[in-house]
C-alpha atoms as a PDB file:
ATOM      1  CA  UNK A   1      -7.197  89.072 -56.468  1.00  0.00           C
ATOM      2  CA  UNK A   2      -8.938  87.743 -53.856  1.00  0.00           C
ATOM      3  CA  UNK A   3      -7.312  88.343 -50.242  1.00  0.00           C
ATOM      4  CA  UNK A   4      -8.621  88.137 -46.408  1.00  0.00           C
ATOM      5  CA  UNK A   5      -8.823  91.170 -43.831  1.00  0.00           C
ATOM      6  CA  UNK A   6      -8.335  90.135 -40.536  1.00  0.00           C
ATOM      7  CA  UNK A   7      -9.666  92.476 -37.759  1.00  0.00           C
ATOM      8  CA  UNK A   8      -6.450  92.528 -35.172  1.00  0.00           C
ATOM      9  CA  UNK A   9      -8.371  94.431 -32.069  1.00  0.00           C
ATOM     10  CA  UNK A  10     -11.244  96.495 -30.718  1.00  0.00           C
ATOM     11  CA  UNK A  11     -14.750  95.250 -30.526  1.00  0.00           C
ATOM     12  CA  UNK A  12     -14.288  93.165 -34.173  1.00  0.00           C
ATOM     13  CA  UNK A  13     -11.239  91.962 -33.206  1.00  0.00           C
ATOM     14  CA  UNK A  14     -11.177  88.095 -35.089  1.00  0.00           C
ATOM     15  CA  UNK A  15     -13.611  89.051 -37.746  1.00  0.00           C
ATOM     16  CA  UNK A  16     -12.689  88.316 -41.475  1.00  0.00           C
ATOM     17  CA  UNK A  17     -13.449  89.696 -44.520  1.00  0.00           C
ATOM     18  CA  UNK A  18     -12.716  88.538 -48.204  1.00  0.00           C
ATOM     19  CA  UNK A  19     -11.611  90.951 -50.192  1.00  0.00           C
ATOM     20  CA  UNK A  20     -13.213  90.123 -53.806  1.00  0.00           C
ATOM     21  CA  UNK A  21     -13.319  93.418 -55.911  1.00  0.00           C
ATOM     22  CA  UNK A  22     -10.856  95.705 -56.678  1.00  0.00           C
ATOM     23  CA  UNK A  23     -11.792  98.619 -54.047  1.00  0.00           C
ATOM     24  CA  UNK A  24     -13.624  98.247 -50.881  1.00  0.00           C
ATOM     25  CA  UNK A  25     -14.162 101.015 -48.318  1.00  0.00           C
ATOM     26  CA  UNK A  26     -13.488 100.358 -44.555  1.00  0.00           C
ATOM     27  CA  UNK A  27     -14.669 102.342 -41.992  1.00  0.00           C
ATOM     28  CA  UNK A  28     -17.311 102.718 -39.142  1.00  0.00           C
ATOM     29  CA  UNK A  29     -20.235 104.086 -41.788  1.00  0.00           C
ATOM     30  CA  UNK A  30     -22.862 101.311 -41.714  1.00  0.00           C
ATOM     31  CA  UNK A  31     -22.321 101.661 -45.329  1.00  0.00           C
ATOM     32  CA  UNK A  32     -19.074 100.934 -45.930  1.00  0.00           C
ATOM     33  CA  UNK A  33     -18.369  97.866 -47.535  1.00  0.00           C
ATOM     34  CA  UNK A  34     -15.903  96.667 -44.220  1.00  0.00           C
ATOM     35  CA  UNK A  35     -18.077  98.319 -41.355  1.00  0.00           C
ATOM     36  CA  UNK A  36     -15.900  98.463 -37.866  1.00  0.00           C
ATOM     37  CA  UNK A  37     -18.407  99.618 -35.444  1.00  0.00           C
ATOM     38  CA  UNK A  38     -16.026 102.015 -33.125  1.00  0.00           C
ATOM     39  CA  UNK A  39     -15.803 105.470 -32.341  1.00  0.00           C
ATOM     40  CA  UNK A  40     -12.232 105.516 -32.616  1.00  0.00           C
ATOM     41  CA  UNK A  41     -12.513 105.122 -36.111  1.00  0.00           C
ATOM     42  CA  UNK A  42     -13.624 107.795 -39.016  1.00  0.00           C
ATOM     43  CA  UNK A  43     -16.833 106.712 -41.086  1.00  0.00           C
ATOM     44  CA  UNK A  44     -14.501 106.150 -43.849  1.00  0.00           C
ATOM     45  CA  UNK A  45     -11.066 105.390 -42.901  1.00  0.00           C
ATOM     46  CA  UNK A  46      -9.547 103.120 -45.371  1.00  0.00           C
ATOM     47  CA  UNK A  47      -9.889 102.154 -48.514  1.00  0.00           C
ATOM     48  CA  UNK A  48      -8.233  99.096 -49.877  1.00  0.00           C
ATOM     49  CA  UNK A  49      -7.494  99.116 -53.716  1.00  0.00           C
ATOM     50  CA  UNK A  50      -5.877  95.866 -55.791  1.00  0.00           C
ATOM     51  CA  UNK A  51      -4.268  97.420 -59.062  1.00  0.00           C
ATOM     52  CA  UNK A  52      -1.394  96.136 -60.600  1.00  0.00           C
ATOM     53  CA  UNK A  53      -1.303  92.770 -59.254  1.00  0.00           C
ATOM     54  CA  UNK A  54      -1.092  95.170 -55.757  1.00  0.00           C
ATOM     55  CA  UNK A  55      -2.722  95.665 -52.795  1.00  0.00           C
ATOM     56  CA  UNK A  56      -2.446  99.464 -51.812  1.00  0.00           C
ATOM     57  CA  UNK A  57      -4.193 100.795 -48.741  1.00  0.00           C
ATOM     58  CA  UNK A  58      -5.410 104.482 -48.529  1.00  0.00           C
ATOM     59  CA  UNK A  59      -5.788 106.683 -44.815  1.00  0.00           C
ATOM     60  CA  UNK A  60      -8.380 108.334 -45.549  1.00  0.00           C
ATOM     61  CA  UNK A  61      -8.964 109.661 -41.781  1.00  0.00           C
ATOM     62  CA  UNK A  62      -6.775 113.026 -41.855  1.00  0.00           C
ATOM     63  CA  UNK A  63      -6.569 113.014 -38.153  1.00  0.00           C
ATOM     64  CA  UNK A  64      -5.779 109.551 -37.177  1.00  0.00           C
ATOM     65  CA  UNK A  65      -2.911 106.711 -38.051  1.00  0.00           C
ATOM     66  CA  UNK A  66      -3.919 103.239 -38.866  1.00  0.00           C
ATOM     67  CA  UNK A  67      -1.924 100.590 -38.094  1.00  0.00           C
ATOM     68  CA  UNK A  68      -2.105  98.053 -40.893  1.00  0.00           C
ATOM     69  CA  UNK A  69       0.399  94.542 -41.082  1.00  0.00           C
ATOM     70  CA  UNK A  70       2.182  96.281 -38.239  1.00  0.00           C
ATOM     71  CA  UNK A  71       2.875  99.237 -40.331  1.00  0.00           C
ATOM     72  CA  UNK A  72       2.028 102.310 -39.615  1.00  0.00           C
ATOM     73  CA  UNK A  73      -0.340 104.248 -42.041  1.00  0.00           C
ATOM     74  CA  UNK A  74       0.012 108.193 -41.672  1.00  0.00           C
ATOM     75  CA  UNK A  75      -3.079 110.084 -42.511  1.00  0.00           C
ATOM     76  CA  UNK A  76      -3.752 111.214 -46.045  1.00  0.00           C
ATOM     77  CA  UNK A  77      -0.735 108.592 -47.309  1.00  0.00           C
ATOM     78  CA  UNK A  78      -1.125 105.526 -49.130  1.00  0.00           C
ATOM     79  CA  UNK A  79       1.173 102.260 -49.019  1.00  0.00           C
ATOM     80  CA  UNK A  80       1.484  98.705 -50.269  1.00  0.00           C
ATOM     81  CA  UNK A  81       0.467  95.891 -49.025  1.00  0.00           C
ATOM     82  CA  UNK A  82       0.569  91.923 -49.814  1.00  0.00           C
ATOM     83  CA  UNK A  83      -2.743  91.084 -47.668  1.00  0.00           C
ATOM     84  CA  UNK A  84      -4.055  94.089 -45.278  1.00  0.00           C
ATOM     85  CA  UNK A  85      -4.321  93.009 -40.984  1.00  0.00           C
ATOM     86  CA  UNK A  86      -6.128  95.865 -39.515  1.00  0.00           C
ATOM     87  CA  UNK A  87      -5.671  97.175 -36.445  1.00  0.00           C
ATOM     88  CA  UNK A  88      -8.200  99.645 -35.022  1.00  0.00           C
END
């Protein structure tokens, strides 16, 4: 289950994260379990769920896109994903 998030750009760009449970929340909350410390991105943007022997990413921001593996994540929507880049 265990895959790596690699920060594409902004002011984290390079940083990595291992993913090692089955859902992790990404956003710029201090809280959250990915924290990307932007204001161009919603306290709790993402959230990254394995299930299935899946990856499936989650917008959670209803008023911004994410760009994730060069594919572009529509708010509210959810897609598949072998091992999540972000891009913020």
């Amino acid at each position: 289950m265990s895959a790596e998030i690699i920060v594409q750009s902004g002011i984290s760009a390079g940083t990595r994260y291992w993913i090692e449970r089955p859902v992790i929340r990404i956003g710029s909350d201090p809280q959250a379990d990915v924290c990307l410390p932007s204001s161009r991105i919603a306290p709790h943007a993402l959230t990254v769920e394995f299930r299935d022997g899946n990856y499936r990413v989650h917008a959670r921001d209803r008023s911004a896109s994410v760009q994730v593996n060069g594919q572009l994540v529509e708010p509210g929507s959810a897609k598949p994903f072998a091992e999540p880049r972000l891009s913020a």
